[in-house]
N, C-alpha and C. Protein backbone atom coordinates (compact mmCIF):
# COMPACT_ATOMS: atom_id res chain seq x y z
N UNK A 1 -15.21 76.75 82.75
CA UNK A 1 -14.25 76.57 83.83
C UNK A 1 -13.37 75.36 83.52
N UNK A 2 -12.51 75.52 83.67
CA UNK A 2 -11.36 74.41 83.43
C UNK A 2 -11.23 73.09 84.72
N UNK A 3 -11.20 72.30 84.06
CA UNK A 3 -11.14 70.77 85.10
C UNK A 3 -9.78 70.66 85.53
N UNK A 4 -10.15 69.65 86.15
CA UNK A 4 -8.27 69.33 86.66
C UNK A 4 -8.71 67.58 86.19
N UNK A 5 -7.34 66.85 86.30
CA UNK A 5 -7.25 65.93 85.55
C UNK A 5 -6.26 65.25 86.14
N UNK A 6 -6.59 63.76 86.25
CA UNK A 6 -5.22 63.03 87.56
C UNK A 6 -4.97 61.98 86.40
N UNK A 7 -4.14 61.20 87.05
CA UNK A 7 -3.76 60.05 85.85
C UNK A 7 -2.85 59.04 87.11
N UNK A 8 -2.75 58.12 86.79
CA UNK A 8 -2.57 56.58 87.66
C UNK A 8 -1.66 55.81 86.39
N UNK A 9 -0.44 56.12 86.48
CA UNK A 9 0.51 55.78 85.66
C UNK A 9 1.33 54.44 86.04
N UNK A 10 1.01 53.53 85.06
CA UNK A 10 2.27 52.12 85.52
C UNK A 10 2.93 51.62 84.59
N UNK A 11 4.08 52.26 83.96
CA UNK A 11 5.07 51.79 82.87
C UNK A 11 5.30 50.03 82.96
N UNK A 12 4.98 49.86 81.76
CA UNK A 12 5.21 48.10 81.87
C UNK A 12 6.77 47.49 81.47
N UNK A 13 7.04 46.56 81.88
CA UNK A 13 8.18 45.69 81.19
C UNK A 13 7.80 45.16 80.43
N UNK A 14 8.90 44.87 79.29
CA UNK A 14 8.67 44.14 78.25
C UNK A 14 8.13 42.67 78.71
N UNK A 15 7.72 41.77 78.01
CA UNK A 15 7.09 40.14 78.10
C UNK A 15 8.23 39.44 77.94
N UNK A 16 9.23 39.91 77.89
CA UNK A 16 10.50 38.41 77.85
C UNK A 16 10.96 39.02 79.20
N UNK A 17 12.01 37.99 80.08
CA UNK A 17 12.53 38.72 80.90
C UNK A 17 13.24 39.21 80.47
N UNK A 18 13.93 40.26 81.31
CA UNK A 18 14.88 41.20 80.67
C UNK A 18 15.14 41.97 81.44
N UNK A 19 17.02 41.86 82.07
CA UNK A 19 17.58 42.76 83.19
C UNK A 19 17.50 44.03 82.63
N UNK A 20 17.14 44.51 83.77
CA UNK A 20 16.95 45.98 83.86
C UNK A 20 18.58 46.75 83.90
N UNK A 21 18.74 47.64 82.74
CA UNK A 21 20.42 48.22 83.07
C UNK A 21 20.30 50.08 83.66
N UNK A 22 18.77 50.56 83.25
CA UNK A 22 18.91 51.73 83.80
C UNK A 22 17.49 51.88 84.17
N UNK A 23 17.63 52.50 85.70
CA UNK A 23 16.11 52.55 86.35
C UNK A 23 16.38 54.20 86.69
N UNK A 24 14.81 55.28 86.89
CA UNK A 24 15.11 56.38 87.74
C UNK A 24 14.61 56.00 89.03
N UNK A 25 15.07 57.15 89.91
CA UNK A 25 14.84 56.81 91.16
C UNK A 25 13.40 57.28 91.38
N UNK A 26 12.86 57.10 92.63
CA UNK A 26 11.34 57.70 93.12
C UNK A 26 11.29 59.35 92.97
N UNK A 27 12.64 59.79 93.20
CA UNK A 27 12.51 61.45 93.35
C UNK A 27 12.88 61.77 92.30
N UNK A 28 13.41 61.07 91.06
CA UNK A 28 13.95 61.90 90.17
C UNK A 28 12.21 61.63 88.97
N UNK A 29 11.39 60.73 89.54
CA UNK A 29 10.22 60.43 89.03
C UNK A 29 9.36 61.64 89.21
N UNK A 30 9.32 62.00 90.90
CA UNK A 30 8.60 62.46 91.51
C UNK A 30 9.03 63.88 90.67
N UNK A 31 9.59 64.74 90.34
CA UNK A 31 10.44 65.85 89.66
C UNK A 31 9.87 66.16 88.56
N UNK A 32 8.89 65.15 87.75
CA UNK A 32 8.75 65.60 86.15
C UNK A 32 7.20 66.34 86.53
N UNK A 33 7.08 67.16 85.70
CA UNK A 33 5.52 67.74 85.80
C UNK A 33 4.36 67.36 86.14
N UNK A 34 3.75 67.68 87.03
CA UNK A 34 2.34 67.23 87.43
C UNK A 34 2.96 65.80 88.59
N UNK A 35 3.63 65.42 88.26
CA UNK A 35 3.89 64.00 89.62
C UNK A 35 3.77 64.69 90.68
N UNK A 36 2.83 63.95 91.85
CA UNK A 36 2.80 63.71 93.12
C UNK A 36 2.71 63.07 93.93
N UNK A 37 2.95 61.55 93.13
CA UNK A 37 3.40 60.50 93.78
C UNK A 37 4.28 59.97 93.02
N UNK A 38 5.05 59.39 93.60
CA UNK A 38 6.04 58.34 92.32
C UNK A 38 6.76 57.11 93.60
N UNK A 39 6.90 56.03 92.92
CA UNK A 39 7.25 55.11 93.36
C UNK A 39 7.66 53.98 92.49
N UNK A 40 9.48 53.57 93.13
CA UNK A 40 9.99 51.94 91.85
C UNK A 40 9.82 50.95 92.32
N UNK A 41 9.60 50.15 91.49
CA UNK A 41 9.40 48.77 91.41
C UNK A 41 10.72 47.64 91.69
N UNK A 42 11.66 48.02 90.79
CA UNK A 42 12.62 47.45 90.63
C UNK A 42 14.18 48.62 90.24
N UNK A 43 15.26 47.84 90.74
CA UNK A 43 16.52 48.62 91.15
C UNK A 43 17.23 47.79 89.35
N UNK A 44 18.09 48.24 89.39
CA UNK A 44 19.01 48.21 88.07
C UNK A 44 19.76 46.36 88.39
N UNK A 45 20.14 45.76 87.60
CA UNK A 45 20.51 44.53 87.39
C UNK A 45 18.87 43.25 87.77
N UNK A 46 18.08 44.05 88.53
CA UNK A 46 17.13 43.26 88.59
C UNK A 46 16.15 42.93 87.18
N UNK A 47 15.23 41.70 87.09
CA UNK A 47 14.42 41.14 86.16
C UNK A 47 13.04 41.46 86.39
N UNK A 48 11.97 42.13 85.90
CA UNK A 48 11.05 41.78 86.21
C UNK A 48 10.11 40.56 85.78
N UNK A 49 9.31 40.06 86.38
CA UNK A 49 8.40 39.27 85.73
C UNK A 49 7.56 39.43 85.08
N UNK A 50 7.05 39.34 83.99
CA UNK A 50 5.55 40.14 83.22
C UNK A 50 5.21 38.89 83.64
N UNK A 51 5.11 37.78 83.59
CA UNK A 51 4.57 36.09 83.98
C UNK A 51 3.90 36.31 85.13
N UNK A 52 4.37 37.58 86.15
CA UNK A 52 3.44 37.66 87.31
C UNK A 52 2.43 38.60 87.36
N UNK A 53 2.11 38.79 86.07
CA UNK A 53 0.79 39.84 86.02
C UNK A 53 1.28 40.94 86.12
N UNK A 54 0.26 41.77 86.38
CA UNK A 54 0.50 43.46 86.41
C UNK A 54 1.24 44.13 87.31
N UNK A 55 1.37 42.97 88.81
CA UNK A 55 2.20 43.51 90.12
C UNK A 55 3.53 42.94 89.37
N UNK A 56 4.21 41.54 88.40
CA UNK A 56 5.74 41.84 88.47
C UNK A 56 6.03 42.50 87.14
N UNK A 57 4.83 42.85 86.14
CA UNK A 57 5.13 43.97 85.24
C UNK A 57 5.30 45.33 85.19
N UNK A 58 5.04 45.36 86.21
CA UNK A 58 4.51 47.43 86.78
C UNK A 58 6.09 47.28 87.06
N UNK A 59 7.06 48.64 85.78
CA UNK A 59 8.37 49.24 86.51
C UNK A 59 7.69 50.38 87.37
N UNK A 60 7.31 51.34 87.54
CA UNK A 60 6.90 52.33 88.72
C UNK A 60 5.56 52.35 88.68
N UNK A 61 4.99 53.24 89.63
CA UNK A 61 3.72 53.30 89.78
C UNK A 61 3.83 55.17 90.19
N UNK A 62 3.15 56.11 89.24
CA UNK A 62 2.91 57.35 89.73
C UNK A 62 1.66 58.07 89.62
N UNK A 63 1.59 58.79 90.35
CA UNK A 63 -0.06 59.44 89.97
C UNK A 63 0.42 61.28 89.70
N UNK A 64 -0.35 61.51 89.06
CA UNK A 64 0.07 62.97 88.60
C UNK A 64 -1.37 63.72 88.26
N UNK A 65 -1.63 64.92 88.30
CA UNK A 65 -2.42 65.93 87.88
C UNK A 65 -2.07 66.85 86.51
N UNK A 66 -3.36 67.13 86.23
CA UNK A 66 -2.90 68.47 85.38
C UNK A 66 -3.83 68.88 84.95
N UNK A 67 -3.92 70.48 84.27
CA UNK A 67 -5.45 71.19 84.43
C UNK A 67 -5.56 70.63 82.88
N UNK A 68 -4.63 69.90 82.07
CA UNK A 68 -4.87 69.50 80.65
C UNK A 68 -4.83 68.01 80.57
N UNK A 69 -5.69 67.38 80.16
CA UNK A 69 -5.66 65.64 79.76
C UNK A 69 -3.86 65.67 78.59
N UNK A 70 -3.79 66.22 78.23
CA UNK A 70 -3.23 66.58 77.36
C UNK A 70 -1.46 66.28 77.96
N UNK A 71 -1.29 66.94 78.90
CA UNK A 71 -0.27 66.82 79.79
C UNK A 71 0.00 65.81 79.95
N UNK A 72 -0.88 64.72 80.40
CA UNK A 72 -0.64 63.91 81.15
C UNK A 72 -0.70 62.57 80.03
N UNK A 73 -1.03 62.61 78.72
CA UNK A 73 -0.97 62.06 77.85
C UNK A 73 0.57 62.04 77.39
N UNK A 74 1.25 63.48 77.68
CA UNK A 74 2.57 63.41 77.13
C UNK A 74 3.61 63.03 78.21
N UNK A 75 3.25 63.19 79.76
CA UNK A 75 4.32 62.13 80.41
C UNK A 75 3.91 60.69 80.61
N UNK A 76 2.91 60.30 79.68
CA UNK A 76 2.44 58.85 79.73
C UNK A 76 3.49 58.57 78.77
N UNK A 77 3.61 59.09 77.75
CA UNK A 77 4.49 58.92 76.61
C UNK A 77 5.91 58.72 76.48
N UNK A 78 6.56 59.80 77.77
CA UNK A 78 7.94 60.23 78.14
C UNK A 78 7.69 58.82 78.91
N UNK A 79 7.48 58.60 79.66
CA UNK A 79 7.42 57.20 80.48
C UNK A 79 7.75 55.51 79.28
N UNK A 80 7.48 55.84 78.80
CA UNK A 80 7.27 54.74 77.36
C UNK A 80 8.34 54.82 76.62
N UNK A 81 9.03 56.12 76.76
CA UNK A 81 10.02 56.23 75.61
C UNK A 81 11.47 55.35 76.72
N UNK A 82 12.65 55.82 75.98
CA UNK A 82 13.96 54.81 75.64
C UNK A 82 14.57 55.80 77.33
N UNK A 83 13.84 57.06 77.45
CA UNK A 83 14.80 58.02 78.84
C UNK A 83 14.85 57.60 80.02
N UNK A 84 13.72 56.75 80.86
CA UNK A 84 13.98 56.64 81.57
C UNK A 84 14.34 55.11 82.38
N UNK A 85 13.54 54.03 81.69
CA UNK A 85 14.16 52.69 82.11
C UNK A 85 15.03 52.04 80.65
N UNK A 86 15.76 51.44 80.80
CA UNK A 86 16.51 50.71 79.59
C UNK A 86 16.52 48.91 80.27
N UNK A 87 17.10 48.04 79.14
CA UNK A 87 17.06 46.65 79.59
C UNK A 87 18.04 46.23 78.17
N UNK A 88 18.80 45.24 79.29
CA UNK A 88 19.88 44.59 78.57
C UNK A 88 19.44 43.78 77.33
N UNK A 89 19.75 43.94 76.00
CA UNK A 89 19.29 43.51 75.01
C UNK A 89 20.22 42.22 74.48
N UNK A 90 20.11 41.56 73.77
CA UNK A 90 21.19 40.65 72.83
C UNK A 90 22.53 41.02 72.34
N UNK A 91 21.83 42.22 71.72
CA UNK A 91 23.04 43.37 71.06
C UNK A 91 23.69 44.72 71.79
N UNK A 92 23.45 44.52 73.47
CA UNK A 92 23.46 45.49 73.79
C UNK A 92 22.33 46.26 75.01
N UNK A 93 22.56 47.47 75.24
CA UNK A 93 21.64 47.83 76.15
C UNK A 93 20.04 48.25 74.85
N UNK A 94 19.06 48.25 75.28
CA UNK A 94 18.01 48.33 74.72
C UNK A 94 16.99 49.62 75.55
N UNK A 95 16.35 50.71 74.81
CA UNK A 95 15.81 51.65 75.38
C UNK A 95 14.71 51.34 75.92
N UNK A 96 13.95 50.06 75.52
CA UNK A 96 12.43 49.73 75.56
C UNK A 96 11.93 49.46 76.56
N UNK A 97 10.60 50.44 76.72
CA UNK A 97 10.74 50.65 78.20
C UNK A 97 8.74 50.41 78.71
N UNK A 98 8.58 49.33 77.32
CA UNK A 98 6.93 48.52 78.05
C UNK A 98 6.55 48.27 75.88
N UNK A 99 5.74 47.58 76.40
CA UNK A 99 4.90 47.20 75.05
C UNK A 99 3.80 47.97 75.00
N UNK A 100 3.54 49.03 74.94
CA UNK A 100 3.11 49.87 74.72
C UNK A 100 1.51 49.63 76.11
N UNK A 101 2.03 48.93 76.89
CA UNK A 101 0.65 48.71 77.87
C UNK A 101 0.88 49.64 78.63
N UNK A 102 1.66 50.40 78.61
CA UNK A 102 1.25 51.93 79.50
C UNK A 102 0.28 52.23 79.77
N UNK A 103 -0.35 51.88 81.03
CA UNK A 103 -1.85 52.46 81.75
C UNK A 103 -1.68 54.13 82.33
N UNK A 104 -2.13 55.18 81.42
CA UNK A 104 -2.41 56.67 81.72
C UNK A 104 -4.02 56.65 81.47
N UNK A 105 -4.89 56.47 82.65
CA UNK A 105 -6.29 56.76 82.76
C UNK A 105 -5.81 58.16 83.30
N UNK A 106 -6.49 59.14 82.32
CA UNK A 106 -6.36 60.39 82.71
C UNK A 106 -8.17 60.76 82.57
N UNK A 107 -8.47 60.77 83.74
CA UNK A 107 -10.03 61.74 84.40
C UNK A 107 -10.00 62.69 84.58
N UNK A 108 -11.15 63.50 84.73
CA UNK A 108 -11.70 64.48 84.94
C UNK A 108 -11.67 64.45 86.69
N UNK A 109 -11.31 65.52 86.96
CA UNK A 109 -11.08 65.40 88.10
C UNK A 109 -12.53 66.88 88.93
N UNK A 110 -12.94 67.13 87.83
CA UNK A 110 -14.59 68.02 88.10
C UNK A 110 -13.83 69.32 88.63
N UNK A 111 -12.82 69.90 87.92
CA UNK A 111 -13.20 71.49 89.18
C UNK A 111 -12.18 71.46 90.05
N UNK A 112 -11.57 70.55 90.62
CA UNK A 112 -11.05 70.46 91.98
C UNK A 112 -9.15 71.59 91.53
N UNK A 113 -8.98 72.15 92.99
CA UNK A 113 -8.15 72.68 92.33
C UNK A 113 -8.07 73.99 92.72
């Protein structure tokens, strides 16, 4: 029998500060596969803090399902990549979108479903 599988997703900011030039919104979060929660942190021209721990490093916070660990490994990934937050770089806008501290605990969710 096939499991179901949740995941508790919090894309990080980079460790320098660094204005934010492109954020998505909660619903356009909430929209990608398996999300059923989504929620932002921070709006576009804003900085986050990584200096304030995990609450001013967290850009969103979403939780998502899926009957595959697998799934949810690959919008941990899409989350990480250059698509959906960007930050003003030296040279420019910059795609980088966490130091790879992307928290996707993806469980077993037993059955449920």
């Amino acid at each position: 029998e096939a499991g179901r599988y949740a995941a508790f997703l919090t894309p990080q900011a980079p460790s320098e500060p660094t204005p934010l030039t492109a954020v998505p919104s909660a619903a356009e979060l909430s929209s990608l596969p398996g999300v059923v929660e989504a929620g932002v942190n921070y709006a576009v021209g804003e900085t986050p803090n990584s200096q304030d721990g995990s609450r001013g490093g967290t850009l969103a916070r979403l939780v998502a399902v899926a009957d595959r660990p697998e799934s949810l490994v690959e919008l941990s990934a899409s989350l990480a990549g250059d698509g959906y937050f960007s930050y003003a770089g030296a040279g420019g806008d910059s795609g980088y979108a966490g130091s790879g501290g992307d928290s996707g605990y993806a469980g077993s969710g037993g059955g449920h479903g």
